[in-house]
N, C-alpha and C. Protein backbone atom coordinates (compact mmCIF):
# COMPACT_ATOMS: atom_id res chain seq x y z
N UNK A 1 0.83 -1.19 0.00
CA UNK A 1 0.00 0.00 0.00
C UNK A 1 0.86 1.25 0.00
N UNK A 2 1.78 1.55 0.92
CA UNK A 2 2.77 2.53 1.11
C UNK A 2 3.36 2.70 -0.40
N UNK A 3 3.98 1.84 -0.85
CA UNK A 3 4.19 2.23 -2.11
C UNK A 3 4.09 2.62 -3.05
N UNK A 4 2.69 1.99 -3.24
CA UNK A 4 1.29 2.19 -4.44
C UNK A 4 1.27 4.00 -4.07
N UNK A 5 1.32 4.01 -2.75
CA UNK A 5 0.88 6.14 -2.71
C UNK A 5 2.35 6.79 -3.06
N UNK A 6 3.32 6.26 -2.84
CA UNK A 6 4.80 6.95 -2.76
C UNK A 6 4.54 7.08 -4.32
N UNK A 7 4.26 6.10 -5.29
CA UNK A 7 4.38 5.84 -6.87
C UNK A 7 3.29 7.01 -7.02
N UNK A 8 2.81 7.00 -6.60
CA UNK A 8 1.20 8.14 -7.38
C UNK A 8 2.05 9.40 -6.56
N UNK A 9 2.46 9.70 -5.37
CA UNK A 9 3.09 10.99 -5.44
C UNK A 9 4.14 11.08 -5.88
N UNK A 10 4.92 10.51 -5.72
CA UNK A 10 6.46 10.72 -6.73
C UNK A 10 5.59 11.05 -8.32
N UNK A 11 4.95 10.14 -8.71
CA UNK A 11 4.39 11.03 -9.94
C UNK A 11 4.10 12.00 -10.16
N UNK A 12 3.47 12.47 -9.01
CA UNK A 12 2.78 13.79 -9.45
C UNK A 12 3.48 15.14 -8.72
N UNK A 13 4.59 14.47 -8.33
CA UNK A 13 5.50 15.83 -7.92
C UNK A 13 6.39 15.74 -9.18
N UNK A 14 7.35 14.78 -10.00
CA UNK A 14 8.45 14.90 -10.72
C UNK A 14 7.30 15.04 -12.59
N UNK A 15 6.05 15.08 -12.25
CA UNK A 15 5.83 15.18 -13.47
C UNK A 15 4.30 16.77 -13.25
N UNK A 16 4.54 17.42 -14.36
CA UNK A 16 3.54 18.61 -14.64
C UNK A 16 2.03 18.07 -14.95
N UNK A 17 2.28 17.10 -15.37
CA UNK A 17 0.58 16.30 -15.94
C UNK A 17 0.59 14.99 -14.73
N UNK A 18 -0.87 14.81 -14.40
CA UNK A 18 -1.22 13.41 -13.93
C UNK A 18 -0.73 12.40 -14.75
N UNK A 19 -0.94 11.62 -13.97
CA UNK A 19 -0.45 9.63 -15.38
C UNK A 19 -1.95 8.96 -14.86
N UNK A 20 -1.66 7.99 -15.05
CA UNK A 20 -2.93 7.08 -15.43
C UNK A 20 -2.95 5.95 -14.07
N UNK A 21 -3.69 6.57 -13.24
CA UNK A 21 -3.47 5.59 -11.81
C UNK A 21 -4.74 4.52 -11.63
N UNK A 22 -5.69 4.42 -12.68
CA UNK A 22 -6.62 3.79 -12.47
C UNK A 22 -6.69 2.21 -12.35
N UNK A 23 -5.34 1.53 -11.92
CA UNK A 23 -4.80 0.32 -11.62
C UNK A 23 -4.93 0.66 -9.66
N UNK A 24 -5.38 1.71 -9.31
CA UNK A 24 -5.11 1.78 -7.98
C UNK A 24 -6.90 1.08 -7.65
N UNK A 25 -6.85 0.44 -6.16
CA UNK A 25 -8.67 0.21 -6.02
C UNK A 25 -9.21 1.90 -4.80
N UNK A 26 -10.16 1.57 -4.55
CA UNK A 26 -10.63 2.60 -4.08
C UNK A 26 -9.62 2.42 -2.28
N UNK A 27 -9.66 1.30 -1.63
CA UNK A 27 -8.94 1.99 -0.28
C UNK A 27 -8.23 2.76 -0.44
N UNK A 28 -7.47 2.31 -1.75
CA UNK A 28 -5.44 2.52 -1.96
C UNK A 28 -5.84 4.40 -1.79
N UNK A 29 -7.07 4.58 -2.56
CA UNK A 29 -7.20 5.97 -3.06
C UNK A 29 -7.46 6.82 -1.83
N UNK A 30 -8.39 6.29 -1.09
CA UNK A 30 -9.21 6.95 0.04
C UNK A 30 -7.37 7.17 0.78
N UNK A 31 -6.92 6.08 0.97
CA UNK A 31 -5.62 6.45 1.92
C UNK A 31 -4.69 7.70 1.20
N UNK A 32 -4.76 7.81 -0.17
CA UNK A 32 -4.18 9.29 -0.91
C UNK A 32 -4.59 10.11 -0.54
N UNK A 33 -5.97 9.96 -0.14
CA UNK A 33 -7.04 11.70 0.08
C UNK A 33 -6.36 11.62 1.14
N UNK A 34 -6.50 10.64 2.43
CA UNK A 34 -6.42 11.02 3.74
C UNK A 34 -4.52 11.70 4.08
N UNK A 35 -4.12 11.42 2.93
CA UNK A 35 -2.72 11.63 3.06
C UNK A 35 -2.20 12.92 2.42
N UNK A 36 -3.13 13.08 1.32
CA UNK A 36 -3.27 14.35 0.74
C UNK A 36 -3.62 15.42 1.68
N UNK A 37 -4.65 15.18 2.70
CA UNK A 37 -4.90 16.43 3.52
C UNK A 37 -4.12 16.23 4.65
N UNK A 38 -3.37 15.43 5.02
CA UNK A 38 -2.51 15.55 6.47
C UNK A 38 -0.79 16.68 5.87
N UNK A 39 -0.85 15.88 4.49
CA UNK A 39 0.58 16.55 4.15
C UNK A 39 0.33 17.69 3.38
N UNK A 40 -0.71 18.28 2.95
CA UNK A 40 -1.16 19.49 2.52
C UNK A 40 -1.06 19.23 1.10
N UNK A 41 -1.31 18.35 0.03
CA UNK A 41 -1.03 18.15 -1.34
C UNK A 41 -2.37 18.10 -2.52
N UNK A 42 -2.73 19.69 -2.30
CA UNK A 42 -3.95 19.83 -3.05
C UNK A 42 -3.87 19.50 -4.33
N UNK A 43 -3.11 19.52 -4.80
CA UNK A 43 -3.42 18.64 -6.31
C UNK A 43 -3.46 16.94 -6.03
N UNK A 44 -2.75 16.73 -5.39
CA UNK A 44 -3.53 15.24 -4.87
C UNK A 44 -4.26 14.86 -4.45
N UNK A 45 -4.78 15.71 -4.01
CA UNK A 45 -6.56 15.51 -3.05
C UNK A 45 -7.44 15.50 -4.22
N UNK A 46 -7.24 16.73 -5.06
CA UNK A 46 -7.88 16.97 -6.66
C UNK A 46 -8.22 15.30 -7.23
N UNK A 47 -6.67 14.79 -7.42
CA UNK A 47 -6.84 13.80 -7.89
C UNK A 47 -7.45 12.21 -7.49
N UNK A 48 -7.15 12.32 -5.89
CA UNK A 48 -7.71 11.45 -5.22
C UNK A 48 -8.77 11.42 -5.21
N UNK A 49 -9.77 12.64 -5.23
CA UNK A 49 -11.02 12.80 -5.21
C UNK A 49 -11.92 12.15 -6.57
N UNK A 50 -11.20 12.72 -7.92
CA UNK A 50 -11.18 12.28 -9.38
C UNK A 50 -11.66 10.71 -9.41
N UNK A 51 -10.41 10.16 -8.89
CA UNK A 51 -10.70 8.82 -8.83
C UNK A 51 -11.89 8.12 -7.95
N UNK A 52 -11.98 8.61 -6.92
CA UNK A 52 -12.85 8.47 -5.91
C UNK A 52 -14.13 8.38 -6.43
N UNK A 53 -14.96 9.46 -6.97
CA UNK A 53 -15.93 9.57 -7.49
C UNK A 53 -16.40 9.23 -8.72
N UNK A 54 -15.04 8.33 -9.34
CA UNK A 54 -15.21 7.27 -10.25
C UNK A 54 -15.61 5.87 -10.10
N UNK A 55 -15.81 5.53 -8.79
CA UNK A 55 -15.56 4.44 -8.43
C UNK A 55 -17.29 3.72 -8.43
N UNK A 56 -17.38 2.91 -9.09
CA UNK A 56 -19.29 2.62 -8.73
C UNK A 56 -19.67 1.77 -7.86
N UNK A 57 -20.21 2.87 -7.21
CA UNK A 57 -21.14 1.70 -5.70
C UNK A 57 -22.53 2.60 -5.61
N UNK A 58 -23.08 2.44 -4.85
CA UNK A 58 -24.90 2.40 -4.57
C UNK A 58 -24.32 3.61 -3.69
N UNK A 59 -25.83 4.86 -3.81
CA UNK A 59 -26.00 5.97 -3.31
C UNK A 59 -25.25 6.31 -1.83
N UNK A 60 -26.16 4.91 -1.26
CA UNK A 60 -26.01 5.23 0.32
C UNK A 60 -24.69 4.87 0.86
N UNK A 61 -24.08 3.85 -0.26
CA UNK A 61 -22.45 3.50 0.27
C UNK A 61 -21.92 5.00 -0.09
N UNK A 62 -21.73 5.68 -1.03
CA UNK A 62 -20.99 7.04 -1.58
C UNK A 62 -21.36 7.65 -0.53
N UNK A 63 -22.36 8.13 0.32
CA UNK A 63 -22.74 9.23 0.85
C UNK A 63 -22.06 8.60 2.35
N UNK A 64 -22.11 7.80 2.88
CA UNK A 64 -21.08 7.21 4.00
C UNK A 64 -19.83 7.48 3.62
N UNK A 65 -19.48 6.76 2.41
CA UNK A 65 -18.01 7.24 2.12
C UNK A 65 -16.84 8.32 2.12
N UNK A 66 -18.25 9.45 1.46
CA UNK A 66 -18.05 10.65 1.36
C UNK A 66 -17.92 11.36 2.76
N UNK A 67 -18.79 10.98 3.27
CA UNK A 67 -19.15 11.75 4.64
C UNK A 67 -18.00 11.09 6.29
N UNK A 68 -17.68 9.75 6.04
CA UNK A 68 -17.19 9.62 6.52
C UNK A 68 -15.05 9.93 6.41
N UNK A 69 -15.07 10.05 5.02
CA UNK A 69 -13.77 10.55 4.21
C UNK A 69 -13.23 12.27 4.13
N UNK A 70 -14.52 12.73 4.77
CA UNK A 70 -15.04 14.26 4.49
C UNK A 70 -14.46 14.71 3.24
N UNK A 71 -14.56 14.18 2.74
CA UNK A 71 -15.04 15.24 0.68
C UNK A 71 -15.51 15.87 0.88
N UNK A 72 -15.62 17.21 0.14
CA UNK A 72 -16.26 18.14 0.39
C UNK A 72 -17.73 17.89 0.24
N UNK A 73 -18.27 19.22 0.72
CA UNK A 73 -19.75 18.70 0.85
C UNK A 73 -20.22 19.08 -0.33
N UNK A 74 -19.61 19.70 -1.51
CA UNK A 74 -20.12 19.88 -2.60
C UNK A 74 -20.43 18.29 -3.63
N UNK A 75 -19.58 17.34 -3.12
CA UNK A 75 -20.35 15.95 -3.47
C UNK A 75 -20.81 15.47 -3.15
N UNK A 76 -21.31 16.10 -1.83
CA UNK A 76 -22.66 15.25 -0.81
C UNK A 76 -23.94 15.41 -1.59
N UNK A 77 -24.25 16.67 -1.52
CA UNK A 77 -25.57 17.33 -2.38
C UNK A 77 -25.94 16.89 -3.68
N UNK A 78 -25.26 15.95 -4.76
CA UNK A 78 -26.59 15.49 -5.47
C UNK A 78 -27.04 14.22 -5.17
N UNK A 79 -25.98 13.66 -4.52
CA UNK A 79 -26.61 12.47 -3.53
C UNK A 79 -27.47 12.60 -2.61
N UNK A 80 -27.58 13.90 -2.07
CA UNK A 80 -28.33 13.78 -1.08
C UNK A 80 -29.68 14.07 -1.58
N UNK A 81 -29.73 14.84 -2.74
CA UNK A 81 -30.71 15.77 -3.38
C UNK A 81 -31.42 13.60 -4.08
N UNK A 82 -30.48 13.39 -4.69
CA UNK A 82 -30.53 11.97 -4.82
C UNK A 82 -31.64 10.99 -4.31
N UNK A 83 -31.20 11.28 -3.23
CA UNK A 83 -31.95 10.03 -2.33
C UNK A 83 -33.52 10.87 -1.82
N UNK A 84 -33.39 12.02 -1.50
CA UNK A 84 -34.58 13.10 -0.71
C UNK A 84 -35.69 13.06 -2.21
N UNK A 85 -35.25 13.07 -3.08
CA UNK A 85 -36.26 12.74 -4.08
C UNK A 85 -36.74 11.47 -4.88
N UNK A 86 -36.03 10.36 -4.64
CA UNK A 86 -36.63 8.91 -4.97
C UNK A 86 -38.05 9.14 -4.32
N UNK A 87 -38.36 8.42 -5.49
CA UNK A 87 -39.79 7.55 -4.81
C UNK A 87 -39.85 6.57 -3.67
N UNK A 88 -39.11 6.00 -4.06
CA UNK A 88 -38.70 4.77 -3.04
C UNK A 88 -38.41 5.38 -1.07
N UNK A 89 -38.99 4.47 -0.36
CA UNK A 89 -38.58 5.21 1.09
C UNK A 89 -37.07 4.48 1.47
N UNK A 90 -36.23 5.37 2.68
CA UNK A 90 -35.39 4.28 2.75
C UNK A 90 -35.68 3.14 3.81
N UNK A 91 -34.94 2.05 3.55
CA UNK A 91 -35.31 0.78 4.17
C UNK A 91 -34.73 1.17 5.31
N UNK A 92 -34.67 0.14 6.38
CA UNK A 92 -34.20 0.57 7.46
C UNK A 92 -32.11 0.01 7.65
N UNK A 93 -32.02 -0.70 6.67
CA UNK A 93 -30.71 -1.17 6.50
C UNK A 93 -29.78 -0.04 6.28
N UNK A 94 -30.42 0.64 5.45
CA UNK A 94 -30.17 2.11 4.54
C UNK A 94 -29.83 2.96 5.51
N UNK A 95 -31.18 3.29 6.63
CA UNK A 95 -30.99 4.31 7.41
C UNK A 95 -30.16 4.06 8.47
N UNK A 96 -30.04 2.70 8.85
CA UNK A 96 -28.44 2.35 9.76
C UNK A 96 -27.11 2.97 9.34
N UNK A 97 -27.52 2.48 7.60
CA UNK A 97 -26.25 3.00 7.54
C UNK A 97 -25.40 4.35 7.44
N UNK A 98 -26.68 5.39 7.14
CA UNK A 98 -26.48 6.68 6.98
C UNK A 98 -26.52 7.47 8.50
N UNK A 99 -26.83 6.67 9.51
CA UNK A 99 -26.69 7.18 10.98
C UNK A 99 -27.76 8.14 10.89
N UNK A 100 -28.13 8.80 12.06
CA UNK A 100 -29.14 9.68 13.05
C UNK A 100 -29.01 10.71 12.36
N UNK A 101 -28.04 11.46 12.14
CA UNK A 101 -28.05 12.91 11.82
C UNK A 101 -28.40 13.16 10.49
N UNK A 102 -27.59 12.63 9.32
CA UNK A 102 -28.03 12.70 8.25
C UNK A 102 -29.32 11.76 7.88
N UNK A 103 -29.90 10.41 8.48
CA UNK A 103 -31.09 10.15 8.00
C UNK A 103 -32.85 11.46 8.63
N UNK A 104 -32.66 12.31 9.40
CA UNK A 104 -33.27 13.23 10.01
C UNK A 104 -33.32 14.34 8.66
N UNK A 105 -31.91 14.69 8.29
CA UNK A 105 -31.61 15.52 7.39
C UNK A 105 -32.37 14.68 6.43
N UNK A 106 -32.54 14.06 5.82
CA UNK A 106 -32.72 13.40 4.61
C UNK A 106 -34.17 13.51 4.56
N UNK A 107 -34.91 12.88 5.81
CA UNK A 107 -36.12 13.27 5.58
C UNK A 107 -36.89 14.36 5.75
N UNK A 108 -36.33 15.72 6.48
CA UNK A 108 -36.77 16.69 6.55
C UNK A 108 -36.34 17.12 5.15
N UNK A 109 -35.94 16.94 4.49
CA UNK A 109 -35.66 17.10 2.93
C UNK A 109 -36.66 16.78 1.82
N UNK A 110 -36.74 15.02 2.48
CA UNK A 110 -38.24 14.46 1.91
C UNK A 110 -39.41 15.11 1.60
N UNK A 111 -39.33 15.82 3.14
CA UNK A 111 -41.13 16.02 3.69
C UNK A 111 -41.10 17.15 3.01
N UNK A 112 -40.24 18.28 2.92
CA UNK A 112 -40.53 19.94 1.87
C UNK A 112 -40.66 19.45 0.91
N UNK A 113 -40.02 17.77 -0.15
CA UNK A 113 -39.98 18.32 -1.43
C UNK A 113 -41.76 17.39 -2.04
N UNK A 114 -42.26 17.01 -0.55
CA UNK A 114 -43.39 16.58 -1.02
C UNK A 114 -44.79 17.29 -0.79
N UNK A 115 -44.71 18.40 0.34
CA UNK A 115 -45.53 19.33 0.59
C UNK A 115 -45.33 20.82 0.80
N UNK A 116 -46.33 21.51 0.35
CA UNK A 116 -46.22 23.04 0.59
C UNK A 116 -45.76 23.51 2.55
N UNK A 117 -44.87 23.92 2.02
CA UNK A 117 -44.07 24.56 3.44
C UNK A 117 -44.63 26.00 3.39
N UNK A 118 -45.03 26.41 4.84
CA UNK A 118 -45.01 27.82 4.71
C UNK A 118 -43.91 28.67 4.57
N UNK A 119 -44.08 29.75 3.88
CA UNK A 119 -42.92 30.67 3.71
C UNK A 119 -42.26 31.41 5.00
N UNK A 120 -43.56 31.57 5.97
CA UNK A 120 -43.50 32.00 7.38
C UNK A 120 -42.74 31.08 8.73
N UNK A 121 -42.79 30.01 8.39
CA UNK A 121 -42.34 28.48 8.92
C UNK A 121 -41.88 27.95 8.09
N UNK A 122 -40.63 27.47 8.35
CA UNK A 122 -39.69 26.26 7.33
C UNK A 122 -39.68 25.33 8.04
N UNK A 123 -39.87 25.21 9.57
CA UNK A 123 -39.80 24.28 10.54
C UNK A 123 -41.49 23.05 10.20
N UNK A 124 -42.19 23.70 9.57
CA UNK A 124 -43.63 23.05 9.62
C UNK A 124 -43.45 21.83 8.59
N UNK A 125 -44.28 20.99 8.22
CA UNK A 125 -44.51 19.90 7.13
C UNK A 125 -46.07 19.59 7.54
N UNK A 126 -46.85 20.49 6.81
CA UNK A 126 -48.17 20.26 6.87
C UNK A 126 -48.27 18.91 6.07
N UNK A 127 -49.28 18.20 7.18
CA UNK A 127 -50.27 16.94 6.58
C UNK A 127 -51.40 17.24 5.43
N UNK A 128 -51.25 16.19 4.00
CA UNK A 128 -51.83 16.56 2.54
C UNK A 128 -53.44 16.79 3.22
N UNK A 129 -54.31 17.63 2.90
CA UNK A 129 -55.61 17.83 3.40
C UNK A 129 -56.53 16.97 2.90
N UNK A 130 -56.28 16.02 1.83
CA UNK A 130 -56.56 14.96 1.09
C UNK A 130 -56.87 14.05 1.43
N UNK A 131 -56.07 13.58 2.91
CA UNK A 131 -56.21 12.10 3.26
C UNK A 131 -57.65 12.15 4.55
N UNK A 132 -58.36 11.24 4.70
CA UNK A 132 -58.99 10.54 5.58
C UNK A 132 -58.13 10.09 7.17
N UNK A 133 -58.95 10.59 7.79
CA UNK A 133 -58.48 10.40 9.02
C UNK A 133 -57.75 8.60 9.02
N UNK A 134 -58.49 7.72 8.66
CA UNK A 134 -58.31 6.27 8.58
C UNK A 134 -57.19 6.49 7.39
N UNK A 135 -56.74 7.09 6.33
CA UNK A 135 -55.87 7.02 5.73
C UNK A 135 -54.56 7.07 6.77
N UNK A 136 -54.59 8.17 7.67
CA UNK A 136 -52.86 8.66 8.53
C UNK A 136 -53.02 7.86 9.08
N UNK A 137 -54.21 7.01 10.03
CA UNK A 137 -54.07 5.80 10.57
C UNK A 137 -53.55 4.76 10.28
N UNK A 138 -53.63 4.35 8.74
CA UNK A 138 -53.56 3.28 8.01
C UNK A 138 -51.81 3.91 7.65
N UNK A 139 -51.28 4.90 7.56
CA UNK A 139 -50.30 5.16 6.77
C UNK A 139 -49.26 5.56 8.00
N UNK A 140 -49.64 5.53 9.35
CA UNK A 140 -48.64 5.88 10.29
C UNK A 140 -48.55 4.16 10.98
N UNK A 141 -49.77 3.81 11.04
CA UNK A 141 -49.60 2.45 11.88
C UNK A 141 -48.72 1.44 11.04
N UNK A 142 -48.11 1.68 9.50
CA UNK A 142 -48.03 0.61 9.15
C UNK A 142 -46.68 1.25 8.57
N UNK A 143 -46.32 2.60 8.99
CA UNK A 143 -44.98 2.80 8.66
C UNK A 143 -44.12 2.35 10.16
N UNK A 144 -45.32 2.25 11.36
CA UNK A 144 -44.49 1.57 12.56
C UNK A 144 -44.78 0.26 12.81
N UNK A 145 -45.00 -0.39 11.71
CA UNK A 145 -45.46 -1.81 11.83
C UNK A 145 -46.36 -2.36 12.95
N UNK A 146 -47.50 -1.17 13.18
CA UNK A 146 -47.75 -1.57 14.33
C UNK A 146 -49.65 -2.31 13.14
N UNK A 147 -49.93 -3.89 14.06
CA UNK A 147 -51.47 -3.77 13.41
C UNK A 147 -52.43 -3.42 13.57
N UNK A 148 -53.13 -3.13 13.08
CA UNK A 148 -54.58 -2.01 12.96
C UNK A 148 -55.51 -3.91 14.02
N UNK A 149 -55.06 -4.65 13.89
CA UNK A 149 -55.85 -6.08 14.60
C UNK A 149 -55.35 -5.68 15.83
N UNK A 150 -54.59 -5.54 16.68
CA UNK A 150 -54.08 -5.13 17.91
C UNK A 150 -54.41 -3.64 18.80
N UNK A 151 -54.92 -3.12 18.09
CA UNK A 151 -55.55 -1.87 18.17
C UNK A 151 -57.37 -1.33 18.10
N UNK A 152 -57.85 -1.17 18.84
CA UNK A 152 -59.40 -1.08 18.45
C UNK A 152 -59.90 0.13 17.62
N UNK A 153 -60.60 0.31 17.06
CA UNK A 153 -60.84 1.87 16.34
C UNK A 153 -62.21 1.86 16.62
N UNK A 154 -62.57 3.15 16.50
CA UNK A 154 -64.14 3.48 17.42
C UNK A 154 -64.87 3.67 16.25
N UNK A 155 -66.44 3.34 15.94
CA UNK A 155 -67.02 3.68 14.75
C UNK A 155 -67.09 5.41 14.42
N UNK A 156 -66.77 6.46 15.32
CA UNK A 156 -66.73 7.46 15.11
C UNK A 156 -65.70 8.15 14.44
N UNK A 157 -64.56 7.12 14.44
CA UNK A 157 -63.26 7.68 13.96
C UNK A 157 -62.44 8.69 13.99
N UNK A 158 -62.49 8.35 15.39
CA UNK A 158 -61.55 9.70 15.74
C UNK A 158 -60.77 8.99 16.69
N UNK A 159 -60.61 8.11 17.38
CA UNK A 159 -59.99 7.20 18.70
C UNK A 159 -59.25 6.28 18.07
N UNK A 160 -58.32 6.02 17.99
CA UNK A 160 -57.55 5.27 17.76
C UNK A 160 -57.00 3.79 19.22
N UNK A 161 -57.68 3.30 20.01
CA UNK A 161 -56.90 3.04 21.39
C UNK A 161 -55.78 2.03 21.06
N UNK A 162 -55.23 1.90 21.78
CA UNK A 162 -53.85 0.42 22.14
C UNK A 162 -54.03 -0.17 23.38
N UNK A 163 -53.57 -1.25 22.98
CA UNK A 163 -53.72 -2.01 24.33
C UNK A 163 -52.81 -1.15 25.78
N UNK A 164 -52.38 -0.14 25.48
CA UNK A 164 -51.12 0.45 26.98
C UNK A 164 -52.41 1.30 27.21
N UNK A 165 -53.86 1.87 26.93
CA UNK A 165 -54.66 2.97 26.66
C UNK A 165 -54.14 4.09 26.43
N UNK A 166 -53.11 4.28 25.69
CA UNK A 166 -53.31 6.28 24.88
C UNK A 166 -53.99 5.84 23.57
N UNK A 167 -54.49 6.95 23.23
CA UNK A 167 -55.53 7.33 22.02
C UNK A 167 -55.44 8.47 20.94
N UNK A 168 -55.32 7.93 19.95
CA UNK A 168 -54.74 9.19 19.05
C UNK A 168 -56.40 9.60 19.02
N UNK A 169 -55.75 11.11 19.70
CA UNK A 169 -57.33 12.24 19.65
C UNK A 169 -56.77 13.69 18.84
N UNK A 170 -57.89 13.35 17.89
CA UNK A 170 -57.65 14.90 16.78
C UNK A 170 -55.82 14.70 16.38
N UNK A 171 -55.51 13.50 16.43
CA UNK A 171 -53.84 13.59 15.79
C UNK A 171 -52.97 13.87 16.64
N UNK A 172 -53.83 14.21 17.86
CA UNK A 172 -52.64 14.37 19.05
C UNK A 172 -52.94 12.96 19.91
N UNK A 173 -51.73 13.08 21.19
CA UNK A 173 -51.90 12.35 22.07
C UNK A 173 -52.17 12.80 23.37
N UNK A 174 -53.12 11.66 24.06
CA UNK A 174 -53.77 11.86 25.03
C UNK A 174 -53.80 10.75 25.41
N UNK A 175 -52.90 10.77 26.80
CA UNK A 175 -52.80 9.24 27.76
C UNK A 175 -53.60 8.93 29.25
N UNK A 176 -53.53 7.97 28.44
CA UNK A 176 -55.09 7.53 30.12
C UNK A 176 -54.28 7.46 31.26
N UNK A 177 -52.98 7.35 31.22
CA UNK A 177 -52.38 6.79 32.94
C UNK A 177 -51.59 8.43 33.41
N UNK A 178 -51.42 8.43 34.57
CA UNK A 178 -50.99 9.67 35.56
C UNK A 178 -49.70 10.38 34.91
N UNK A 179 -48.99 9.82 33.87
CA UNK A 179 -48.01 10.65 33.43
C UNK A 179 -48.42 11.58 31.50
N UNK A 180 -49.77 11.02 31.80
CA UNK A 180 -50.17 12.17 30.34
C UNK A 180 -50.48 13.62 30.87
């Protein structure tokens, strides 16, 4: 490994043009970037990066990669823009792997690019006015895998209960025992 980087910098100090390093695999490279920014060798970082973002793997591996390699964040953003606009949700394998902070980021990303945000509030993600009360029921209980059979629903439709007794009332919560 040591060598493989001594050969790519000795290159690119005794010569004015890059050469052709694409015999290197991606660790060899990641260890150039990380060596590029300890010894200050911005045209090697240039190039480390080059290669880097040549390399083909799946969204959510690049955006770990990236993020954990710190590339700039100017190659985070169409990945991220990437993933915040699929159709597809992420699985939960996905969101392990992208950790707490950026899967939060990702979906507060989601939720603006699927509903009108107020201009007054950026913090808000209004619910579509479209759906049926039994729709958010049907579409929250089953994004927490929880079953609608384990749960009673009232013919009035507005009560949601669980077997612990809290009750989704008007979309809020309201708990039957001494700490609601």
């Amino acid at each position: 490994m040591s060598e493989r980087l001594l050969f790519v910098l000795s290159g690119l100090l005794q010569h004015s043009r890059f050469g052709d390093y694409s015999h290197l695999e991606l660790a060899q490279w990641i260890a150039v970037f990380g060596y590029s920014i300890k010894w200050e060798f911005p045209q090697v970082k240039e190039l480390a990066i080059r290669y880097i973002v040549a390399f083909e793997m799946d969204t959510i591996e690049r955006i770990v990669l990236y993020r954990d390699t710190r590339l700039p964040k100017k190659y985070l953003l169409p990945l991220y823009m990437q993933i915040a606009s699929r159709e597809e949700l992420l699985n939960l394998e996905e969101s392990k792997r992208l950790g707490f902070d950026t899967l939060v980021c990702i979906h507060q990303a989601r939720e603006r690019l699927r509903s009108q945000v107020p201009i007054n509030n950026r913090l808000l993600s209004p619910v579509r006015t479209d759906l049926k009360r039994t729709e958010v029921i049907n579409i929250v209980a089953s994004t927490f895998n929880i079953s609608l059979t384990d749960a009673s629903f009232d013919s009035g439709n507005t009560t949601l209960s669980s077997p612990n007794n809290y009750h989704l009332v008007n979309f809020g919560f309201v708990g039957s025992d001494s700490n609601a």
